[in-house]
PDB file of N, CA and C in Angstrom:
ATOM      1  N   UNK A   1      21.079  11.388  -7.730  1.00  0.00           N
ATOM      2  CA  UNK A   1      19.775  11.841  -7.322  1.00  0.00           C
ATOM      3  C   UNK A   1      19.666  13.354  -7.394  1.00  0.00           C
ATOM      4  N   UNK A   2      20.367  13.788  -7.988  1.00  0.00           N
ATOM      5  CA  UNK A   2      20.358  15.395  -8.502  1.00  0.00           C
ATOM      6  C   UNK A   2      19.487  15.582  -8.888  1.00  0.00           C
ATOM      7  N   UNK A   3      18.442  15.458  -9.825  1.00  0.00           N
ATOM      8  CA  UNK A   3      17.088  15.575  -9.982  1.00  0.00           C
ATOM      9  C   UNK A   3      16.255  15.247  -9.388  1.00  0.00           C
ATOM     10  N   UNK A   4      16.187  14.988  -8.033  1.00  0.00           N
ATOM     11  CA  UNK A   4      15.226  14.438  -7.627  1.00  0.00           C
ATOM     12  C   UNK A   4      14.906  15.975  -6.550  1.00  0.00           C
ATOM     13  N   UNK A   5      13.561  16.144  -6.575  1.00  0.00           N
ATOM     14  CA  UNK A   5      13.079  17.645  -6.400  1.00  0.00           C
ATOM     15  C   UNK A   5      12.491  16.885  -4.673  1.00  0.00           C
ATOM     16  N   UNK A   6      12.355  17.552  -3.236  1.00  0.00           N
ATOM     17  CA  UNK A   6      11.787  16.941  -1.900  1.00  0.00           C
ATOM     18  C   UNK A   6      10.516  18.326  -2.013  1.00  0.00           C
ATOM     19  N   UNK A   7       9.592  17.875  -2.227  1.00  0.00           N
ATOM     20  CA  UNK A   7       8.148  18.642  -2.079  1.00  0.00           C
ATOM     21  C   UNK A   7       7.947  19.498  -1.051  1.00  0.00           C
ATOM     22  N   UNK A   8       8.893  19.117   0.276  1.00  0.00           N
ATOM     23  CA  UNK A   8       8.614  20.245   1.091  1.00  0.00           C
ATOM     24  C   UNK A   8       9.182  21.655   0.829  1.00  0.00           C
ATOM     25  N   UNK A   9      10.205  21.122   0.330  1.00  0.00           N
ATOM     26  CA  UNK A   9      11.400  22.654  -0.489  1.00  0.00           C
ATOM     27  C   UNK A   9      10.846  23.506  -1.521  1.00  0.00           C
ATOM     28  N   UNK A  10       9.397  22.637  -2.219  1.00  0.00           N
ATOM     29  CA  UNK A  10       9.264  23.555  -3.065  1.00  0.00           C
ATOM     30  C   UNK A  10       7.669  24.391  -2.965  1.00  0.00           C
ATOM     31  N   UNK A  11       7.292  23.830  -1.768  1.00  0.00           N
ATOM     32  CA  UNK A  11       6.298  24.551  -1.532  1.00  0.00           C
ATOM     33  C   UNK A  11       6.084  25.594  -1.067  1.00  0.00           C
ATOM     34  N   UNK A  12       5.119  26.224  -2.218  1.00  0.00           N
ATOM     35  CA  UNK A  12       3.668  25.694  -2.631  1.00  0.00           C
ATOM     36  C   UNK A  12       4.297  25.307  -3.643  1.00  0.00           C
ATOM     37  N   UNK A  13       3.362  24.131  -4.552  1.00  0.00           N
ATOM     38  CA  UNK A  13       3.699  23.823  -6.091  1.00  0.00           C
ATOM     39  C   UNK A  13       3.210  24.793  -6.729  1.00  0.00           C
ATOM     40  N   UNK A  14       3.542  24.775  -8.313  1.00  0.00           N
ATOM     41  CA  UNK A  14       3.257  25.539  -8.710  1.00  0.00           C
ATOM     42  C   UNK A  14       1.862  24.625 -10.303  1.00  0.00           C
ATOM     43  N   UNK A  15       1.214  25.739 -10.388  1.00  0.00           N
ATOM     44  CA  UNK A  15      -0.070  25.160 -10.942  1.00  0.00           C
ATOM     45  C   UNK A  15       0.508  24.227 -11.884  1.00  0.00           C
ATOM     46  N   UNK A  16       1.495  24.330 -12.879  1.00  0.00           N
ATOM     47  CA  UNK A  16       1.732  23.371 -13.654  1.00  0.00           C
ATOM     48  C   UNK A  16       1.959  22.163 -13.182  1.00  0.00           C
ATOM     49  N   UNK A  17       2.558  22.024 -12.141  1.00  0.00           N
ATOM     50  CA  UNK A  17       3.156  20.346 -11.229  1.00  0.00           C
ATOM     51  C   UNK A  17       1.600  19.780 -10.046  1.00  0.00           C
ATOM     52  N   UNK A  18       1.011  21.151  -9.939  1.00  0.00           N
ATOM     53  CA  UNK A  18      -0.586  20.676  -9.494  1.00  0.00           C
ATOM     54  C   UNK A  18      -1.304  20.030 -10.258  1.00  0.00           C
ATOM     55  N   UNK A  19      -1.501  20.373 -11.874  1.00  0.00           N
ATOM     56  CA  UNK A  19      -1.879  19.721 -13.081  1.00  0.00           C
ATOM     57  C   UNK A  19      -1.609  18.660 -13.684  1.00  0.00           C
ATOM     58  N   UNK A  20       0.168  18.584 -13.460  1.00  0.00           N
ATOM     59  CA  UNK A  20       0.484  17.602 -13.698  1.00  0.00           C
ATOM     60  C   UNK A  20      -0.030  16.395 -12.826  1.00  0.00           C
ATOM     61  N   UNK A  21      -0.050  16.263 -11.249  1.00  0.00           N
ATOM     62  CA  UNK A  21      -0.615  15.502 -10.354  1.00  0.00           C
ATOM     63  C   UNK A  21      -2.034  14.995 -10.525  1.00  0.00           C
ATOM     64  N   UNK A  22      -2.456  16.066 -10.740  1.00  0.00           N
ATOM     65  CA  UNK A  22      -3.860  15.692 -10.879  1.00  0.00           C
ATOM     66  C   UNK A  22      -4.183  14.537 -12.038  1.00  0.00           C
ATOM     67  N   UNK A  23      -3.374  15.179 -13.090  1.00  0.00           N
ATOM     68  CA  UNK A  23      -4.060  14.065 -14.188  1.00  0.00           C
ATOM     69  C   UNK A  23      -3.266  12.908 -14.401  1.00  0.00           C
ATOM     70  N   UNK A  24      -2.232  12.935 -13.437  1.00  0.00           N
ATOM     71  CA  UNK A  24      -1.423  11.048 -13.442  1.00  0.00           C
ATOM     72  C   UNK A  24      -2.115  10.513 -12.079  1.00  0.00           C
ATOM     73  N   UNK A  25      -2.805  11.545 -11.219  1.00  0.00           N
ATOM     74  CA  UNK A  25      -3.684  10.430 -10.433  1.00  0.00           C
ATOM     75  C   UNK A  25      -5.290   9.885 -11.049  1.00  0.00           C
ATOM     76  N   UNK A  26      -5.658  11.075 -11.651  1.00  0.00           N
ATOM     77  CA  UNK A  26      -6.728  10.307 -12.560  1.00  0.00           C
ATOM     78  C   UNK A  26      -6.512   9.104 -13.479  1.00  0.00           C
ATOM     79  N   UNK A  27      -5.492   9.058 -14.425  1.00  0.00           N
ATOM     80  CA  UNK A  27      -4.637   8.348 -14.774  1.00  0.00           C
ATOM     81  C   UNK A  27      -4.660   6.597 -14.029  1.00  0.00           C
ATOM     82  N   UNK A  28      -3.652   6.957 -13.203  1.00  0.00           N
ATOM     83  CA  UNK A  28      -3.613   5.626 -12.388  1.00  0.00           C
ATOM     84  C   UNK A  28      -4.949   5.239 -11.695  1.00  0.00           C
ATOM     85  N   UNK A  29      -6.061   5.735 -11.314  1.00  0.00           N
ATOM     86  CA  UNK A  29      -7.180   5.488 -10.576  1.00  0.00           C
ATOM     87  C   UNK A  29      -8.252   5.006 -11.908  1.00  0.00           C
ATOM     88  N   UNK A  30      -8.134   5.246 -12.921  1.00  0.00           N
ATOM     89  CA  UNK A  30      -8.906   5.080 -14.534  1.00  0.00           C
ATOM     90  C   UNK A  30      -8.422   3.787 -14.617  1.00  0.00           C
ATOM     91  N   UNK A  31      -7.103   3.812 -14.933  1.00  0.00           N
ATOM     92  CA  UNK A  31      -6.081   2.179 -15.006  1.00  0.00           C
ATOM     93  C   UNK A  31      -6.640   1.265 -14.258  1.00  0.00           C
ATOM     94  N   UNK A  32      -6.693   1.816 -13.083  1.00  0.00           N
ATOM     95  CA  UNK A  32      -6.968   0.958 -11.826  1.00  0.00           C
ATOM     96  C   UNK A  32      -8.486   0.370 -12.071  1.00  0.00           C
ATOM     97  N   UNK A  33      -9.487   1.076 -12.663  1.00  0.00           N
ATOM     98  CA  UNK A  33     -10.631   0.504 -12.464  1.00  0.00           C
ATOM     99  C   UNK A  33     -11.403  -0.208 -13.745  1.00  0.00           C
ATOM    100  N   UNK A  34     -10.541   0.053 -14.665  1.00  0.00           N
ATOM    101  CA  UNK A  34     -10.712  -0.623 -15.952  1.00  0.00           C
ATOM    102  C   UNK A  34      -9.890  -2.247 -15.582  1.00  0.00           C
ATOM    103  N   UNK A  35      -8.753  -1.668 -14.897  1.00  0.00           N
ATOM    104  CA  UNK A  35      -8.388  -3.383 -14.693  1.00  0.00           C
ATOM    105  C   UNK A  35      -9.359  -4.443 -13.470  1.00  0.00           C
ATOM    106  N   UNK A  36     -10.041  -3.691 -12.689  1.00  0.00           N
ATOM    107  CA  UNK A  36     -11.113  -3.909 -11.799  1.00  0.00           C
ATOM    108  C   UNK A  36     -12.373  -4.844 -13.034  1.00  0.00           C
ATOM    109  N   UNK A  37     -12.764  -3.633 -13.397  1.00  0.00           N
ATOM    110  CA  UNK A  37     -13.658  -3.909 -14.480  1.00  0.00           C
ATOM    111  C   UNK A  37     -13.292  -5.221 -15.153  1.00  0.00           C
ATOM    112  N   UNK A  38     -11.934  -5.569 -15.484  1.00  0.00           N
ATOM    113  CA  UNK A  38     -11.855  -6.460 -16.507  1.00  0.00           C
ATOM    114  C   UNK A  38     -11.437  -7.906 -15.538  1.00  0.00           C
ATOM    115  N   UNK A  39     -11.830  -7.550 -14.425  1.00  0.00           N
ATOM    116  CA  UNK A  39     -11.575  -9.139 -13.695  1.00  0.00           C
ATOM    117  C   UNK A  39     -10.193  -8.966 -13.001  1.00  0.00           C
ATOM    118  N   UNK A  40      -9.841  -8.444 -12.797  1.00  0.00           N
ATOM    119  CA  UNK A  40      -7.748  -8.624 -12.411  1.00  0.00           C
ATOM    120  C   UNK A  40      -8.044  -8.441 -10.541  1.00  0.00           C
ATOM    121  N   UNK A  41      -6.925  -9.557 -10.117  1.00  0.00           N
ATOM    122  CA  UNK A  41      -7.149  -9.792  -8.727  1.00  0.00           C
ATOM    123  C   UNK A  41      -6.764  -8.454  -8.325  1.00  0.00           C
ATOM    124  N   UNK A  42      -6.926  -8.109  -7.315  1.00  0.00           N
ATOM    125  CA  UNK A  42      -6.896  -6.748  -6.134  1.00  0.00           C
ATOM    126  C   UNK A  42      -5.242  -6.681  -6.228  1.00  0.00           C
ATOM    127  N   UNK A  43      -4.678  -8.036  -6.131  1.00  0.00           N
ATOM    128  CA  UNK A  43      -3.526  -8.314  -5.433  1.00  0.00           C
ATOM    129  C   UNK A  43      -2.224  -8.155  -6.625  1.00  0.00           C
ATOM    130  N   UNK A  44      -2.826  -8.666  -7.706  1.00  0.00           N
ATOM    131  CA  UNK A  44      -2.280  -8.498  -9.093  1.00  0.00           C
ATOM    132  C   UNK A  44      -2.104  -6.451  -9.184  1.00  0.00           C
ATOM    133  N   UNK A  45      -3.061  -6.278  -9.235  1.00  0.00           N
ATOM    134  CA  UNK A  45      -3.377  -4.846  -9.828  1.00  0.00           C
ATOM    135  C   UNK A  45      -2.412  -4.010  -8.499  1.00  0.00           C
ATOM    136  N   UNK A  46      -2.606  -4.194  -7.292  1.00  0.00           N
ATOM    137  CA  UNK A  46      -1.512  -3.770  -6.224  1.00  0.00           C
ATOM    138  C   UNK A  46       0.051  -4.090  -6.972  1.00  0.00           C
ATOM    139  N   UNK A  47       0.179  -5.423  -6.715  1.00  0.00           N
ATOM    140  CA  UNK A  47       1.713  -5.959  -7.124  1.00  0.00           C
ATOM    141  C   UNK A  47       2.620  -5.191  -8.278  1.00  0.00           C
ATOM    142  N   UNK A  48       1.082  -4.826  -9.255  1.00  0.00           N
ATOM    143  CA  UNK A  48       2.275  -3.928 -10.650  1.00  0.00           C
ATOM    144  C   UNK A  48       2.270  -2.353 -10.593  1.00  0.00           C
ATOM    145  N   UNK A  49       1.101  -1.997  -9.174  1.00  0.00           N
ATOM    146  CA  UNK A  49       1.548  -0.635  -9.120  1.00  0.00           C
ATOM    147  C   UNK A  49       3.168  -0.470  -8.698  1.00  0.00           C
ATOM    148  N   UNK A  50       2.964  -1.627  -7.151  1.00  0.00           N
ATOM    149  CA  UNK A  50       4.305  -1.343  -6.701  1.00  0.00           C
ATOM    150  C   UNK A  50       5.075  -1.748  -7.502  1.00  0.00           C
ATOM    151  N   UNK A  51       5.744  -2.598  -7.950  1.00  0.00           N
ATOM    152  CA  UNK A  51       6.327  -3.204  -9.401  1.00  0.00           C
ATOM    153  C   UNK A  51       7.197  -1.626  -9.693  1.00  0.00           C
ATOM    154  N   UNK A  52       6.225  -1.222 -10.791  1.00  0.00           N
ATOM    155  CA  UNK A  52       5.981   0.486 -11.306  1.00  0.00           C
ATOM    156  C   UNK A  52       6.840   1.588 -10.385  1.00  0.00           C
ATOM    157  N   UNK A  53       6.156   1.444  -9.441  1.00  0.00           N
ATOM    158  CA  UNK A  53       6.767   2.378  -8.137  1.00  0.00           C
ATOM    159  C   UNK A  53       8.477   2.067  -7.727  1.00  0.00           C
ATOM    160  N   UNK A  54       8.585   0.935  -7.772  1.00  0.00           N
ATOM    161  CA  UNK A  54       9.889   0.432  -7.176  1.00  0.00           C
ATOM    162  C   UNK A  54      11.012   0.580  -8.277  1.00  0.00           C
ATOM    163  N   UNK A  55      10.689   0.425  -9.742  1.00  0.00           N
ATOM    164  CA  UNK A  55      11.193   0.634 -10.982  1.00  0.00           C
ATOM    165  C   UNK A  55      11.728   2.324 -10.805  1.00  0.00           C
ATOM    166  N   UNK A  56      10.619   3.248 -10.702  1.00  0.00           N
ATOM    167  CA  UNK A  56      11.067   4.333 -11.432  1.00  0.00           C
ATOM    168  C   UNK A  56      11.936   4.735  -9.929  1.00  0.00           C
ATOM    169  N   UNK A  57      11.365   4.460  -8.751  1.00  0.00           N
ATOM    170  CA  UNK A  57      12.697   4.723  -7.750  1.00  0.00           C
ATOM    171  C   UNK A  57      13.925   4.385  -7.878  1.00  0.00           C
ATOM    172  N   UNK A  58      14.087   2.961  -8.382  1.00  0.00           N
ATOM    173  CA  UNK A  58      15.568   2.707  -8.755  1.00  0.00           C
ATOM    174  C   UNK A  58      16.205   3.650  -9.606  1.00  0.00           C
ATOM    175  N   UNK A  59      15.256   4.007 -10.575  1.00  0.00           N
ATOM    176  CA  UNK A  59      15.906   4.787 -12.042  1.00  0.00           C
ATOM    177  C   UNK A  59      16.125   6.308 -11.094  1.00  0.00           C
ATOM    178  N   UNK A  60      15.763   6.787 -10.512  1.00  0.00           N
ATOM    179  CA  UNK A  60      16.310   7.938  -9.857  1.00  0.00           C
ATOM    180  C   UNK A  60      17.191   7.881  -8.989  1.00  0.00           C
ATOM    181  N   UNK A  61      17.105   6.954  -8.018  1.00  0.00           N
ATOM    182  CA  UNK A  61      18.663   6.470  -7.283  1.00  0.00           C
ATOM    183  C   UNK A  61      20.065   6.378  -7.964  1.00  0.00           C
ATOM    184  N   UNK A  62      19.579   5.781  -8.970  1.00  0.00           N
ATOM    185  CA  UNK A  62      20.613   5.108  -9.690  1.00  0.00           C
ATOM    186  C   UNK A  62      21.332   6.472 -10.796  1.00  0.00           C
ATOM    187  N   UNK A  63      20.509   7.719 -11.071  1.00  0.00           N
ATOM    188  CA  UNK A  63      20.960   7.765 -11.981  1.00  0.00           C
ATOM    189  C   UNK A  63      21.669   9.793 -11.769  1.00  0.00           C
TER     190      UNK A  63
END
């Protein structure tokens, strides 16, 4: 977990990692409502965020 950066240590962010945030939450909230749009249960569209979420945590634990 050597790469793994704790947000309180590095604050303030810096504009590039603000930018970056911004547009992977637009990102996931776009995803999110196109799969809305296209019929997908609440519960489905939850299940593969966390899915997603629980994946890339392992890959940083692990690596």
């Amino acid at each position: 977990m050597s790469k793994v950066t704790r947000l309180r240590h590095a604050l303030p962010l810096g504009q590039d990692i603000n930018t970056a945030v911004s547009t992977l939450d637009k990102a996931i909230a776009d995803a999110v409502d196109v799969a809305k749009a296209a019929g997908l249960p609440q519960g489905l569209i939850v299940s593969l965020l966390h899915g997603h979420a629980h994946a890339q945590t392992h890959q940083m634990v692990c690596q």
